[in-house]
Protein backbone atom coordinates (compact mmCIF):
# COMPACT_ATOMS: atom_id res chain seq x y z
CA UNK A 1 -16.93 1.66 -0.10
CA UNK A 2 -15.67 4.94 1.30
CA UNK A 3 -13.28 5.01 4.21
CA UNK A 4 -14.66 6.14 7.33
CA UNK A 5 -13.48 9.42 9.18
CA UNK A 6 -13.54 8.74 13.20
CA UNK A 7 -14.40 11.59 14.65
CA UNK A 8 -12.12 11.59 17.54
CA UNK A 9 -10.08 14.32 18.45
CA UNK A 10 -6.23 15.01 19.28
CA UNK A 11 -5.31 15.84 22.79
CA UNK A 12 -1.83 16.99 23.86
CA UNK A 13 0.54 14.70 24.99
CA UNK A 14 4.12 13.86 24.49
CA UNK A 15 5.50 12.54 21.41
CA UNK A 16 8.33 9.80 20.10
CA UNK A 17 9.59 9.17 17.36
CA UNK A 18 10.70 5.61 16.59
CA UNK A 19 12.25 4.01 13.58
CA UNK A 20 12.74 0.01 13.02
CA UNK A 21 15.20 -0.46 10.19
CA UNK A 22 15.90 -3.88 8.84
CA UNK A 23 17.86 -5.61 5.85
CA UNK A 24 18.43 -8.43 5.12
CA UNK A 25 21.31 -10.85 6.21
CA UNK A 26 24.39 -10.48 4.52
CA UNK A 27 22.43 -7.28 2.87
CA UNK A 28 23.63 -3.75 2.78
CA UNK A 29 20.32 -2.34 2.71
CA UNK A 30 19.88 2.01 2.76
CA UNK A 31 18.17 2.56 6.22
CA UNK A 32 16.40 6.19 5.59
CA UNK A 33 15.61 7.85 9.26
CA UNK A 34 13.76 10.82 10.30
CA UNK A 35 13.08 13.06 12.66
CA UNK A 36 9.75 14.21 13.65
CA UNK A 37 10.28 18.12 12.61
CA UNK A 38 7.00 19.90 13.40
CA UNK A 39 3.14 19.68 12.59
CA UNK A 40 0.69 22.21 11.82
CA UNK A 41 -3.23 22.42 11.79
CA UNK A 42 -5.91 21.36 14.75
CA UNK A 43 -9.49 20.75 14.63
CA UNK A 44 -12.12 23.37 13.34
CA UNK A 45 -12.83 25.20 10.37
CA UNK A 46 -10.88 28.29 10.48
CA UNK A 47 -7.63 29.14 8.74
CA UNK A 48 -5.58 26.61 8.87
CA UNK A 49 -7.76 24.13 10.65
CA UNK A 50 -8.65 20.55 9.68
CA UNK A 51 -11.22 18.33 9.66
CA UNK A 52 -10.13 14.65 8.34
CA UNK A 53 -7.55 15.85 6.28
CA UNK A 54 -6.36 13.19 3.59
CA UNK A 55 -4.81 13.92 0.57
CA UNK A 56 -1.12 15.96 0.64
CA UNK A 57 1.18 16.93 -2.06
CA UNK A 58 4.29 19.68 -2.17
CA UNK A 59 5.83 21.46 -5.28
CA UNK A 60 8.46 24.43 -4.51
CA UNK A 61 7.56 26.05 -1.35
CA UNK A 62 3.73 25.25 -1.48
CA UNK A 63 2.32 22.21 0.36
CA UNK A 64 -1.41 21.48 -0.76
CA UNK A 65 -4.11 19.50 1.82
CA UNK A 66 -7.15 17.90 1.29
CA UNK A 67 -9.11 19.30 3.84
CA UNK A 68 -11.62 16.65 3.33
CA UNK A 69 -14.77 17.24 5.98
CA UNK A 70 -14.67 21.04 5.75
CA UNK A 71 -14.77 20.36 1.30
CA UNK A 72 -11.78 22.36 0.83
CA UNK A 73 -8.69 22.54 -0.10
CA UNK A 74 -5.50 24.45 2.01
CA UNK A 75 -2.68 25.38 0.79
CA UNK A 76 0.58 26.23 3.43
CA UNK A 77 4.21 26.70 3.13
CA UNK A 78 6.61 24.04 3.62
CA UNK A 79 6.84 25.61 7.19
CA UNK A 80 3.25 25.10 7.63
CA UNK A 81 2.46 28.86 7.49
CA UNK A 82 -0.94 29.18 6.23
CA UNK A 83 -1.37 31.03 2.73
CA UNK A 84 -5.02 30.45 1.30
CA UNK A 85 -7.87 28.01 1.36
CA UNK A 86 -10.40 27.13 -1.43
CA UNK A 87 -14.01 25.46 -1.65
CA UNK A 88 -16.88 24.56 -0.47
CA UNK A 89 -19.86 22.04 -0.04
CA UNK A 90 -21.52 21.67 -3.56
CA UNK A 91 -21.52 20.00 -7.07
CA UNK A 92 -20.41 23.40 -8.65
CA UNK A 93 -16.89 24.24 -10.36
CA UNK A 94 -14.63 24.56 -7.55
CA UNK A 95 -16.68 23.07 -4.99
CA UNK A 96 -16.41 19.22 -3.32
CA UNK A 97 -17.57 16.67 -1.64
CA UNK A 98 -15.02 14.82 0.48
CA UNK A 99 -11.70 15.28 -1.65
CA UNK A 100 -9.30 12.68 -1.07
CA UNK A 101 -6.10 12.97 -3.32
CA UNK A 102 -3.82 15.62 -4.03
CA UNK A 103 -1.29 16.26 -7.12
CA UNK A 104 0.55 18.85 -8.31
CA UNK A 105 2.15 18.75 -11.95
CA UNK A 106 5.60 20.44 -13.03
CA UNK A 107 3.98 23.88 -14.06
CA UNK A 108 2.18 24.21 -10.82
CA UNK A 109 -1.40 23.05 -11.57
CA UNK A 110 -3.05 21.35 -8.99
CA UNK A 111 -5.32 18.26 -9.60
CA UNK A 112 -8.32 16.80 -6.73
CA UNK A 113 -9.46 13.74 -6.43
CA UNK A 114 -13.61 15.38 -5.41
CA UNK A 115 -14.19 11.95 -4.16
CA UNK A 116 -18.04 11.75 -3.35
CA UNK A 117 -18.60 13.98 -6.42
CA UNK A 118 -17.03 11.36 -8.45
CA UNK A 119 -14.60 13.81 -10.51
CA UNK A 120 -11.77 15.16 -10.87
CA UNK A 121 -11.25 18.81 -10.67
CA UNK A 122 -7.72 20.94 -12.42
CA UNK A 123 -6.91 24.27 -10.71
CA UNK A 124 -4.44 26.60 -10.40
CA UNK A 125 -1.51 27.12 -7.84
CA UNK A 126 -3.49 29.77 -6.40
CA UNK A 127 -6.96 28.06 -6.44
CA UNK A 128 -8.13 29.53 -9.59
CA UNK A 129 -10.51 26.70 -11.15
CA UNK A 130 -9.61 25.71 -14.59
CA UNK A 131 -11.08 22.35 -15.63
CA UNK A 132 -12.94 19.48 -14.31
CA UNK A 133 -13.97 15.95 -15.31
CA UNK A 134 -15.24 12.68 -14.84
CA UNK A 135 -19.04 11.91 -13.19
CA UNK A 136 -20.22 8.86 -11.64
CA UNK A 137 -20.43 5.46 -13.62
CA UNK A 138 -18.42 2.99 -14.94
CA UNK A 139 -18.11 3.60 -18.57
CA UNK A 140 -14.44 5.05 -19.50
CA UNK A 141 -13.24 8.07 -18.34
CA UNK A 142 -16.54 7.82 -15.10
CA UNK A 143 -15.56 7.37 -11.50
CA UNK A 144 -17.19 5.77 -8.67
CA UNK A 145 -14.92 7.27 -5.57
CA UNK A 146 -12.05 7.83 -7.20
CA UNK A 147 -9.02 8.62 -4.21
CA UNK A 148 -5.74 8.61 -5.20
CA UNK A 149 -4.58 11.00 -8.29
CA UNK A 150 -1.01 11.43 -10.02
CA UNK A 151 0.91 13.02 -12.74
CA UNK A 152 3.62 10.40 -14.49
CA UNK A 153 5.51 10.83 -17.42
CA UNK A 154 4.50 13.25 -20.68
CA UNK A 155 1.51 14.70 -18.53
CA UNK A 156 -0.55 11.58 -18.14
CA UNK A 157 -3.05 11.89 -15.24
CA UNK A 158 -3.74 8.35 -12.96
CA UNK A 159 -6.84 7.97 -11.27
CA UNK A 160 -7.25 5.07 -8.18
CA UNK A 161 -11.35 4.71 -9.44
CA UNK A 162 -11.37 2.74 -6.09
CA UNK A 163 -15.24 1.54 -6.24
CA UNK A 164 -14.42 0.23 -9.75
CA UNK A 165 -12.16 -1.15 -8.81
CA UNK A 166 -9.83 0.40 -11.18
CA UNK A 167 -6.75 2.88 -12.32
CA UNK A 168 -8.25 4.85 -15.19
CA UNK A 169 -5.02 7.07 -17.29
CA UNK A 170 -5.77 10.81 -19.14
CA UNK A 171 -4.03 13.06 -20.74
CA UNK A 172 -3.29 16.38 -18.66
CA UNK A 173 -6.32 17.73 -20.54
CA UNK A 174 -8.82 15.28 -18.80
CA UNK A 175 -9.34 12.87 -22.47
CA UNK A 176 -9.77 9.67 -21.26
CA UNK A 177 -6.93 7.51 -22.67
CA UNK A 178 -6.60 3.72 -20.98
CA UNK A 179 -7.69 1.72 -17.54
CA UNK A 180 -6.08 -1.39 -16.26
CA UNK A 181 -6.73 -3.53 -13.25
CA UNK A 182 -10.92 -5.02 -12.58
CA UNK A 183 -11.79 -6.77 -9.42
CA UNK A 184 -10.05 -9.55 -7.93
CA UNK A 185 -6.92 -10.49 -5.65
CA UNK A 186 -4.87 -12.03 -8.17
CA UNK A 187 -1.52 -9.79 -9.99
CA UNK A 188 -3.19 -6.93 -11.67
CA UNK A 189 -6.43 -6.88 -9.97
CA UNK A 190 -7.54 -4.39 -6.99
CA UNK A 191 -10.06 -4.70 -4.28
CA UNK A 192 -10.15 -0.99 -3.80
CA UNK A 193 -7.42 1.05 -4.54
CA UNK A 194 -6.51 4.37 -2.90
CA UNK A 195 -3.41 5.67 -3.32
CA UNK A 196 -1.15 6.25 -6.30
CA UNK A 197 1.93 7.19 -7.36
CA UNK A 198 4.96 7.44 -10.34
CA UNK A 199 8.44 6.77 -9.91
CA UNK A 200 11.31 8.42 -12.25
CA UNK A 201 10.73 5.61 -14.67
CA UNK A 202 7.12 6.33 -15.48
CA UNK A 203 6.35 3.26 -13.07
CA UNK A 204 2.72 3.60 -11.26
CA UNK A 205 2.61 2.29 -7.71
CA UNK A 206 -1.02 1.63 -6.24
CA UNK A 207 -2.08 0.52 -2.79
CA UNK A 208 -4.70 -2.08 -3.46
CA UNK A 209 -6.09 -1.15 -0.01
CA UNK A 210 -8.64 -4.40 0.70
CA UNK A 211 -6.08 -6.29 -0.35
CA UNK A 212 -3.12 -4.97 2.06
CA UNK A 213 -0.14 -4.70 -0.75
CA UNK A 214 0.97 -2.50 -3.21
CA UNK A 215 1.25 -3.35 -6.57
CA UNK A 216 3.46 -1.63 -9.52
CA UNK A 217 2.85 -1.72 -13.27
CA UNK A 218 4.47 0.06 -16.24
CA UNK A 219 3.88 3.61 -17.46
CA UNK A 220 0.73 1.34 -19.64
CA UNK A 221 -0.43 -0.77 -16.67
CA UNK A 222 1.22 -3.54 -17.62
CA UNK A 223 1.89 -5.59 -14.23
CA UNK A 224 5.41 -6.03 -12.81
CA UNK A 225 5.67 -6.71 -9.54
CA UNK A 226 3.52 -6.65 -6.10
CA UNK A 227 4.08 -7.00 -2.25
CA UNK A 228 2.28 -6.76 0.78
CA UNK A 229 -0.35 -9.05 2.77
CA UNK A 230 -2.59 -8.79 5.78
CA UNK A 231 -0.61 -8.35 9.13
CA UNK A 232 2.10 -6.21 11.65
CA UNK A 233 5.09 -7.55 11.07
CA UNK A 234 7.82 -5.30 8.82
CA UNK A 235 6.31 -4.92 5.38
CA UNK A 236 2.78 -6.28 6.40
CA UNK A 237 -0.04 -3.70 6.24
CA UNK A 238 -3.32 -3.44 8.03
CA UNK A 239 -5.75 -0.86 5.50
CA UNK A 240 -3.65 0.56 4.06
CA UNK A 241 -4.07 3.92 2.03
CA UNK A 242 -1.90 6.11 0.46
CA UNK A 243 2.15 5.96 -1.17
CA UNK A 244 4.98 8.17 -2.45
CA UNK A 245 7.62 7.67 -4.27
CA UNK A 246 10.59 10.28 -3.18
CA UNK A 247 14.18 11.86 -4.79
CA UNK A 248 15.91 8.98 -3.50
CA UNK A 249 13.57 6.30 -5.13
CA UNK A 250 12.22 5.26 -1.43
CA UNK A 251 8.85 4.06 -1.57
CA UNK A 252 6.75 5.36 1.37
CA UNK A 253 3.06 4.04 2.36
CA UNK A 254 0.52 4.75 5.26
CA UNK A 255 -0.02 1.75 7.05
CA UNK A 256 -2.85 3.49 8.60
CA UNK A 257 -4.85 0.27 10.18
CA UNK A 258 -0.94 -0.38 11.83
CA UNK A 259 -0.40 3.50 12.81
CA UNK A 260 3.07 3.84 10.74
CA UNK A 261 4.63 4.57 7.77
CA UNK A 262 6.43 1.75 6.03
CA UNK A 263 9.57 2.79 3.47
CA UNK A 264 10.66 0.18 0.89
CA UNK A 265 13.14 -0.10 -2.36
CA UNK A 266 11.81 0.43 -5.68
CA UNK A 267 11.46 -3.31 -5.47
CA UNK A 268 9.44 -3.39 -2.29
CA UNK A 269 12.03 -4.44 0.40
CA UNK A 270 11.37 -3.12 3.87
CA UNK A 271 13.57 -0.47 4.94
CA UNK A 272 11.62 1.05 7.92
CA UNK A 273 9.12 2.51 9.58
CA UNK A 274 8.17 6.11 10.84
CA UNK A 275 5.62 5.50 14.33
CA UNK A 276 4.50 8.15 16.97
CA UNK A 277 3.99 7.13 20.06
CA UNK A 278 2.41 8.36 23.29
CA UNK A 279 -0.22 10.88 21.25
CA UNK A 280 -3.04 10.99 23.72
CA UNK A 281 -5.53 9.45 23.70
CA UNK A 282 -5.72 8.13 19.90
CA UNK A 283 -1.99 7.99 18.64
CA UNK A 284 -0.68 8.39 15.02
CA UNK A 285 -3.49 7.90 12.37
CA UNK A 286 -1.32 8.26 9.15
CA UNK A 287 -3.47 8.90 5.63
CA UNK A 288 -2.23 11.04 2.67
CA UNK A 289 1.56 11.37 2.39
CA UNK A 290 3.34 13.63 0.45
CA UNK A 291 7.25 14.75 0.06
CA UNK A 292 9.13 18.07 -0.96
CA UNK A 293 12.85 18.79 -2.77
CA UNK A 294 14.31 18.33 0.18
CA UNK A 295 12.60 14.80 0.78
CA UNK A 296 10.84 15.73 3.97
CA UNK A 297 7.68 13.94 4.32
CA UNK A 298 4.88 14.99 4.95
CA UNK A 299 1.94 13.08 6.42
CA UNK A 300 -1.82 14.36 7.09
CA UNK A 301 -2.91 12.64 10.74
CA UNK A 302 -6.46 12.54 10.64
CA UNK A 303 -7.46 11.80 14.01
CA UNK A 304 -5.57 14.64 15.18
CA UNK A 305 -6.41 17.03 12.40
CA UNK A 306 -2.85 18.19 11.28
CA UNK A 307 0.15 17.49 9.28
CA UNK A 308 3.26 16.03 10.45
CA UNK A 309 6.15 16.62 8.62
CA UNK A 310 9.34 14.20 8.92
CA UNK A 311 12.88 15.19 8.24
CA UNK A 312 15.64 12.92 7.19
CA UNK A 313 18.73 12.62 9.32
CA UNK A 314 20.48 10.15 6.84
């Protein structure tokens, strides 16, 4: 299972922002807002240009997109100010097929989930391929779609292998050192995972996407706690697909079937939601999410072929 790119286009129109915070009664929740502070990007293939962009990730001043239907990867500033691009259609070293998910480690090396190639490929800040691996199958350290990819504590690499149903752990070298999860909708079980992400703590959060939740397990994958289900309401989710964990330990996840981002605690209470309204004729189709220093977030809208970016005002 691979998700599907529509190929509808964006088409000017106005925009709104609009933010539903909730806690709690008798709860002093945080209530994070933002402000819609710019996009970049637009159909095509040129510089800059995007077609189903997923994956997103920011270190410094360099913000790196999966530029997933033109098999590339773009990297901006955190203005959106295009810098370089990298890739193309093939099985070769530095090539993909339909990357999904984007992370960047502390010294600036810059890891691809090359989804349809069933790998992952290492490269530098600048594009410069250094190391690849993976290959389709199910025996350790083999893929089957991987999407989601992220850098935790000590170096250790976690890969959402979604069509096994399965996060897979390395070591920043690629060795293959530990998987947890297997099919199934009980606590510690996926029904295709996407995105993933590590918290301060080592934690690893994963959006079992099928399922509509997000679970979190220890540095190990050892299970600790889950929420989510199937629906609209505040901290529901409809397909679900990608999540961040920012500075200020605010959990962040594309509710993409819902068109909004949904921000929780560490320990998965609702804080609020990020929508866009009034984009004609399709609206806000949130996928790969991202975040800088400064804990602007940045979202890749796929419909519309850009990235959004999000500024907090509190």
């Amino acid at each position: 299972m691979v998700d599907q790119v529509s190929r509808r286009r964006f088409l000017a129109g106005g925009i709104a922002l609009v933010l539903r915070p909730w806690a709690a009664p008798g709860v002093e929740a945080a209530k994070p807002r933002y402000r819609a502070a710019g996009s970049w990007g637009g159909a095509g293939t040129g510089a800059g240009r995007f077609d189903g962009p997923r994956g997103v990730a920011a270190r410094g001043d360099a913000v790196y997109v999966a530029d997933s239907y033109n098999n590339r990867l773009q990297q901006f500033t955190r203005s959106g100010k295009y810098v370089r691009r990298w890739g193309s259609y093939g099985t070769g070293n530095g090539q993909f097929n339909r990357p999904r998910g984007v992370a960047v480690s502390t010294s600036g090396q810059v890891y691809v989930a090359d989804t349809l190639n069933h790998r992952i490929q290492v490269f530098s800040s600048s594009g410069g391929f250094i190391r690849r691996f993976g290959g389709k199958g199910t025996a350790h350290g083999k893929f089957s779609n991987p999407w989601g990819v992220a850098i935790g504590r000590g170096g250790r690499i976690y890969v959402a292998d979604s069509s096994n149903n399965r996060v897979q752990i390395f070591s920043r070298n690629g060795r293959y050192l530990s998987s947890f999860g297997g099919r199934g909708a009980i606590s510690g079980k996926f029904n295709y995972p996407r995105g993933i992400a590590t918290d301060r703590k080592g934690r690893v959060y994963v959006v079992d996407g099928a399922n509509n939740r997000v679970q979190v397990f220890s540095a190990k994958g050892t299970f600790i706690r889950k929420w989510g289900r199937q629906g609209n309401t505040a901290g529901a989710f409809n397909d679900p697909r990608d999540v961040v964990v920012d500075n200020r330990s605010r959990v962040a996840v594309t509710d993409t079937g819902n068109r909004r981002v949904q921000l929780f605690t560490l320990s998965g209470k609702y804080l609020s939601s990020i929508n866009f309204n009034n984009v004609a004729p399709y609206g806000f189709d949130p996928m790969g999410i991202g975040f800088d220093a400064s804990n602007h977030l940045y979202v890749t809208d796929a419909d519309s072929d850009r990235v959004d970016i999000f500024a907090p005002t509190s």
